[in-house]
C-alpha atoms as a PDB file:
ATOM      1  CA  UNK A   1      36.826 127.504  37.836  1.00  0.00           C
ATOM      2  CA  UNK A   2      37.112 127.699  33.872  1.00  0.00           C
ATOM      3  CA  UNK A   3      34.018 129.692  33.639  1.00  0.00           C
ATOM      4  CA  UNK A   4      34.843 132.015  36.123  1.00  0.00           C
ATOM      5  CA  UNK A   5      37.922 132.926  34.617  1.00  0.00           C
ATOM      6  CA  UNK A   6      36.362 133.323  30.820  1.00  0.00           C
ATOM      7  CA  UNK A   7      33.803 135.535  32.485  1.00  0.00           C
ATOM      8  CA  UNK A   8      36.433 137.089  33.942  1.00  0.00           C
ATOM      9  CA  UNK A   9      38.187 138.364  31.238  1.00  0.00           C
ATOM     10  CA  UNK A  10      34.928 138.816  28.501  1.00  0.00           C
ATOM     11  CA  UNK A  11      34.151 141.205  31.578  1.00  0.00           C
ATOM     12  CA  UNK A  12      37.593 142.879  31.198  1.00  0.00           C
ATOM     13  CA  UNK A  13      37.438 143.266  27.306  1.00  0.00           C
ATOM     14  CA  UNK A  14      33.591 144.525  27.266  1.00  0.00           C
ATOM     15  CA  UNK A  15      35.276 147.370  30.183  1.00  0.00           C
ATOM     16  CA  UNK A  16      38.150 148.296  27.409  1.00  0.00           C
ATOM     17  CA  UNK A  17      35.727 148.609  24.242  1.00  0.00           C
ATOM     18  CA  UNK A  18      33.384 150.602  26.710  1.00  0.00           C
ATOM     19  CA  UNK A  19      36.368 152.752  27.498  1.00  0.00           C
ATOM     20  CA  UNK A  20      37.803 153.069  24.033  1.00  0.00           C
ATOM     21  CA  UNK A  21      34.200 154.264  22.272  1.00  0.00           C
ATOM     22  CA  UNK A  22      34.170 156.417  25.503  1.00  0.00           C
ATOM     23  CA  UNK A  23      37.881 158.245  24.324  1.00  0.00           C
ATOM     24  CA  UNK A  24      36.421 158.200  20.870  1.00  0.00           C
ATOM     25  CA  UNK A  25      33.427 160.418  21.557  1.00  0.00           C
ATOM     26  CA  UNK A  26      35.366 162.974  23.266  1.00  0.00           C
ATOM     27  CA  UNK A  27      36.013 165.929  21.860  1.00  0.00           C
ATOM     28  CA  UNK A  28      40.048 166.205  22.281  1.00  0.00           C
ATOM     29  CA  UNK A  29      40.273 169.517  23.337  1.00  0.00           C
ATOM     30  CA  UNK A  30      44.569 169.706  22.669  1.00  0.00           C
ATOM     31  CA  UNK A  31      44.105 169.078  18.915  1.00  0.00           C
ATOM     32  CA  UNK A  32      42.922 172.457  18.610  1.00  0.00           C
ATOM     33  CA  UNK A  33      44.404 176.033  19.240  1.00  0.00           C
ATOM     34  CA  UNK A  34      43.969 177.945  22.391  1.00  0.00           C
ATOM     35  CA  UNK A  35      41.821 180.437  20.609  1.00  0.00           C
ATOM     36  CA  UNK A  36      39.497 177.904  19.406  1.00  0.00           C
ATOM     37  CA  UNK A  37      39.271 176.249  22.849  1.00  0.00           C
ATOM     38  CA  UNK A  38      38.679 179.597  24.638  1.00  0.00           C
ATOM     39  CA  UNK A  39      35.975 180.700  21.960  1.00  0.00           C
ATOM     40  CA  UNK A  40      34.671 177.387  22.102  1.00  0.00           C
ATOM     41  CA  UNK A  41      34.310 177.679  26.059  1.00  0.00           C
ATOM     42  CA  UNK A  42      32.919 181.210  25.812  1.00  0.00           C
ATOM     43  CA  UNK A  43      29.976 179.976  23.239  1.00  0.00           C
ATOM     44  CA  UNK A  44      29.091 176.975  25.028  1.00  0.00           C
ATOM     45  CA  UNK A  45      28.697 179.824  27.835  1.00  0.00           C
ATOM     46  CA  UNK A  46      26.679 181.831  25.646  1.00  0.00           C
ATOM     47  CA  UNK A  47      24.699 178.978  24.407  1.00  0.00           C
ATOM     48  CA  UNK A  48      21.621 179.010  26.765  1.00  0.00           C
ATOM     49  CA  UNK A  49      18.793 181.719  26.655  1.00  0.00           C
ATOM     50  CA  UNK A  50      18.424 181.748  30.112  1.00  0.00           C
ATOM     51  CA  UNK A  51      21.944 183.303  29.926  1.00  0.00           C
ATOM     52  CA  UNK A  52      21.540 185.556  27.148  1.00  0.00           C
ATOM     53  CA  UNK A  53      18.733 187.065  29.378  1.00  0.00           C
ATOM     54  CA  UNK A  54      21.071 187.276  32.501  1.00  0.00           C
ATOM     55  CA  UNK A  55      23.594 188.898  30.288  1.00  0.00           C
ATOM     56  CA  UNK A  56      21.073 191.478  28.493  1.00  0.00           C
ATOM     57  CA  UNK A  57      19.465 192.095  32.040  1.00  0.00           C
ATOM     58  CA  UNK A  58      22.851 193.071  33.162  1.00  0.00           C
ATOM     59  CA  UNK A  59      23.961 195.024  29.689  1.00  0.00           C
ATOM     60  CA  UNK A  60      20.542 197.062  30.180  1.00  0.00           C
ATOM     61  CA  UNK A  61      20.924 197.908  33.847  1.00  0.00           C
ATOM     62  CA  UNK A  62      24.429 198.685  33.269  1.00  0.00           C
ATOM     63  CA  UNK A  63      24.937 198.141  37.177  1.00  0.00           C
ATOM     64  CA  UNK A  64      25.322 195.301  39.661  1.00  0.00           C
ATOM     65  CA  UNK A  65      22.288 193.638  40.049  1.00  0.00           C
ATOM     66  CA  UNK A  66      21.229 192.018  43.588  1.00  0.00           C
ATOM     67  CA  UNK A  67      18.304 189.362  43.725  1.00  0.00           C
ATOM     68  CA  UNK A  68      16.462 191.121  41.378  1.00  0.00           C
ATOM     69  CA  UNK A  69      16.811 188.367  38.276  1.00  0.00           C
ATOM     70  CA  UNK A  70      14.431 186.440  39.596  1.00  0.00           C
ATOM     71  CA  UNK A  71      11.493 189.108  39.217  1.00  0.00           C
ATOM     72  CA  UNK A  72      12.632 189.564  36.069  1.00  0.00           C
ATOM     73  CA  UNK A  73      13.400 186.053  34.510  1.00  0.00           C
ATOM     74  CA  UNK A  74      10.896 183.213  34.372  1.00  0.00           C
ATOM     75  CA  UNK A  75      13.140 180.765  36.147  1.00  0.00           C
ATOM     76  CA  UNK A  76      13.495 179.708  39.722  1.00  0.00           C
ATOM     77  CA  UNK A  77      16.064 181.471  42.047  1.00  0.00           C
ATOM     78  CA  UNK A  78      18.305 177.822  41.794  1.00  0.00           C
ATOM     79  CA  UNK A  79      18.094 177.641  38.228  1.00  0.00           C
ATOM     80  CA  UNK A  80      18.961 181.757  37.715  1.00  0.00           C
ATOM     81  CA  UNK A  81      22.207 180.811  40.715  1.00  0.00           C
ATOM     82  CA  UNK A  82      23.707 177.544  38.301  1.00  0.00           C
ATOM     83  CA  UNK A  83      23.318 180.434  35.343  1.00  0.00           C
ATOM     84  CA  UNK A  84      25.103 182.547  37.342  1.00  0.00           C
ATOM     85  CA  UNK A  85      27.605 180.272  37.984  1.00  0.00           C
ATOM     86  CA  UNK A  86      27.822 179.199  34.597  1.00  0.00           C
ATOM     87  CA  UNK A  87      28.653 182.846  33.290  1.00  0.00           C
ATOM     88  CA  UNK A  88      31.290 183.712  36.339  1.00  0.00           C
ATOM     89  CA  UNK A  89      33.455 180.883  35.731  1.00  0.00           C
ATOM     90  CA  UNK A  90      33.699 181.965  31.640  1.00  0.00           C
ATOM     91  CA  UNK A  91      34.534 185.123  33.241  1.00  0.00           C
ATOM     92  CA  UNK A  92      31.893 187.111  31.399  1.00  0.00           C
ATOM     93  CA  UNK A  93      29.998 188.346  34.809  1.00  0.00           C
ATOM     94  CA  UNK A  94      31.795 189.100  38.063  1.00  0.00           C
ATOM     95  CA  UNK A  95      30.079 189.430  41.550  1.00  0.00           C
ATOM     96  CA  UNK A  96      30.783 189.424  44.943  1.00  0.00           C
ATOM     97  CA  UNK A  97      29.334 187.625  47.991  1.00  0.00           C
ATOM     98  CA  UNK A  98      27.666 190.259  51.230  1.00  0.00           C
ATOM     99  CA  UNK A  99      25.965 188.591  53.559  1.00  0.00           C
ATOM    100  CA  UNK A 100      23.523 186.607  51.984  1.00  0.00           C
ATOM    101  CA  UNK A 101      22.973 188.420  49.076  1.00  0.00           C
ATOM    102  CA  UNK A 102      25.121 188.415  45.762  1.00  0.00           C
ATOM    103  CA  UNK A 103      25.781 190.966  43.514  1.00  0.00           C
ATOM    104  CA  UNK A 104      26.860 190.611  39.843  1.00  0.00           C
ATOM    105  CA  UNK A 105      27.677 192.677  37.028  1.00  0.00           C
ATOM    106  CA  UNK A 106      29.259 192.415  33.112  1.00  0.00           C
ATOM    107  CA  UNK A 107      32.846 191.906  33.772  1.00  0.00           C
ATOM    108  CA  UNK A 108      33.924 195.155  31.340  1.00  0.00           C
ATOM    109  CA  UNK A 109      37.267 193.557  30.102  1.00  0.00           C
ATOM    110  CA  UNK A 110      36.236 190.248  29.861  1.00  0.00           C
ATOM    111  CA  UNK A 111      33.330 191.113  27.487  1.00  0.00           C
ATOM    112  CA  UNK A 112      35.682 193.497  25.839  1.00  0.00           C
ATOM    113  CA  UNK A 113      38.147 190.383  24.806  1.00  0.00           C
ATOM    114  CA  UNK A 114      35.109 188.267  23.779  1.00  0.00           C
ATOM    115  CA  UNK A 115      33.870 191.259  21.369  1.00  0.00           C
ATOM    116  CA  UNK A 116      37.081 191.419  20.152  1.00  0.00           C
ATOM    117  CA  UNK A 117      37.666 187.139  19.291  1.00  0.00           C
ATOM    118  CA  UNK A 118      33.877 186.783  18.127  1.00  0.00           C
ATOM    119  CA  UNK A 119      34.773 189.790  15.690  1.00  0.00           C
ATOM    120  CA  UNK A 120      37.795 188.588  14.384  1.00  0.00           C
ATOM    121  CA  UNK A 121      35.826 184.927  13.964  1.00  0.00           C
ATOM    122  CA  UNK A 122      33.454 186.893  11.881  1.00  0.00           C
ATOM    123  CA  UNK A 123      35.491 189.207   9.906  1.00  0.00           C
ATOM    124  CA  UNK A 124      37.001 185.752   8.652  1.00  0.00           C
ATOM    125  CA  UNK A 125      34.337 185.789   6.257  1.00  0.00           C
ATOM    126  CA  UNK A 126      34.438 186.923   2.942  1.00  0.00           C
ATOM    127  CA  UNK A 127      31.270 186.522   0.343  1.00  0.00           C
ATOM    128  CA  UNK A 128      31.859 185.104  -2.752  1.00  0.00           C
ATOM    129  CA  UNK A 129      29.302 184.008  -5.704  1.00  0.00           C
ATOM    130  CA  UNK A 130      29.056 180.216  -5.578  1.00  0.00           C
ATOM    131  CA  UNK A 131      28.522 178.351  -2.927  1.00  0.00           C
ATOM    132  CA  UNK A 132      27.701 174.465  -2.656  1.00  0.00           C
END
């Protein structure tokens, strides 16, 4: 019964340190500002070439697109969909569902307000001479 119980709880205190390097790596999200967090959210978006494509596809055809990103991207109609997905719930493309056939397009205000915080990230910047 003695070993049961020390198994027992070297079980339980292997589960906490497991946990507590878990809460370590994560990135803790409410020690930054919402701007950060948003901008962080909208690169992370942004971060994928398949998306870039899907976003230049749609800044060039300056229209809603239907089914035709998959004759024009390398990438399997499931793959192109999770994109998709990926890019509507940042906000940054909005489409609608008819039928079986989606439609999506550059949401104009959303990409406005990203212009607008990746600018002001940028304009940050000011050169100076030396550097490390």
């Amino acid at each position: 019964m003695h070993f049961f119980y020390e198994n027992l709880i070297s079980l339980k205190i292997n589960r906490n340190i497991a946990i507590n390097k878990l809460n370590m790596g994560l990135t803790k999200s409410e020690n930054f500002t919402k701007e950060q967090n948003e901008l962080a959210t909208i690169t992370k978006a942004l971060g994928h070439p398949a998306r870039i494509a899907i976003i230049q596809h749609l800044l060039k055809a300056n229209a809603c697109i239907c089914g035709d990103l998959v004759d024009e991207l390398p990438l399997a109609q499931s793959t192109i969909s999770r994109h998709l997905k990926e890019l509507k719930e940042v906000g940054i493309i909005q489409g609608t569902i008819e039928g079986t056939s989606m439609n999506y397009c550059i949401n104009g205000e959303k990409w406005m307000e990203i212009k607008a915080k990746m600018a002001a990230l940028f304009d940050q910047y000011s050169p100076f001479d030396s550097c490390c």
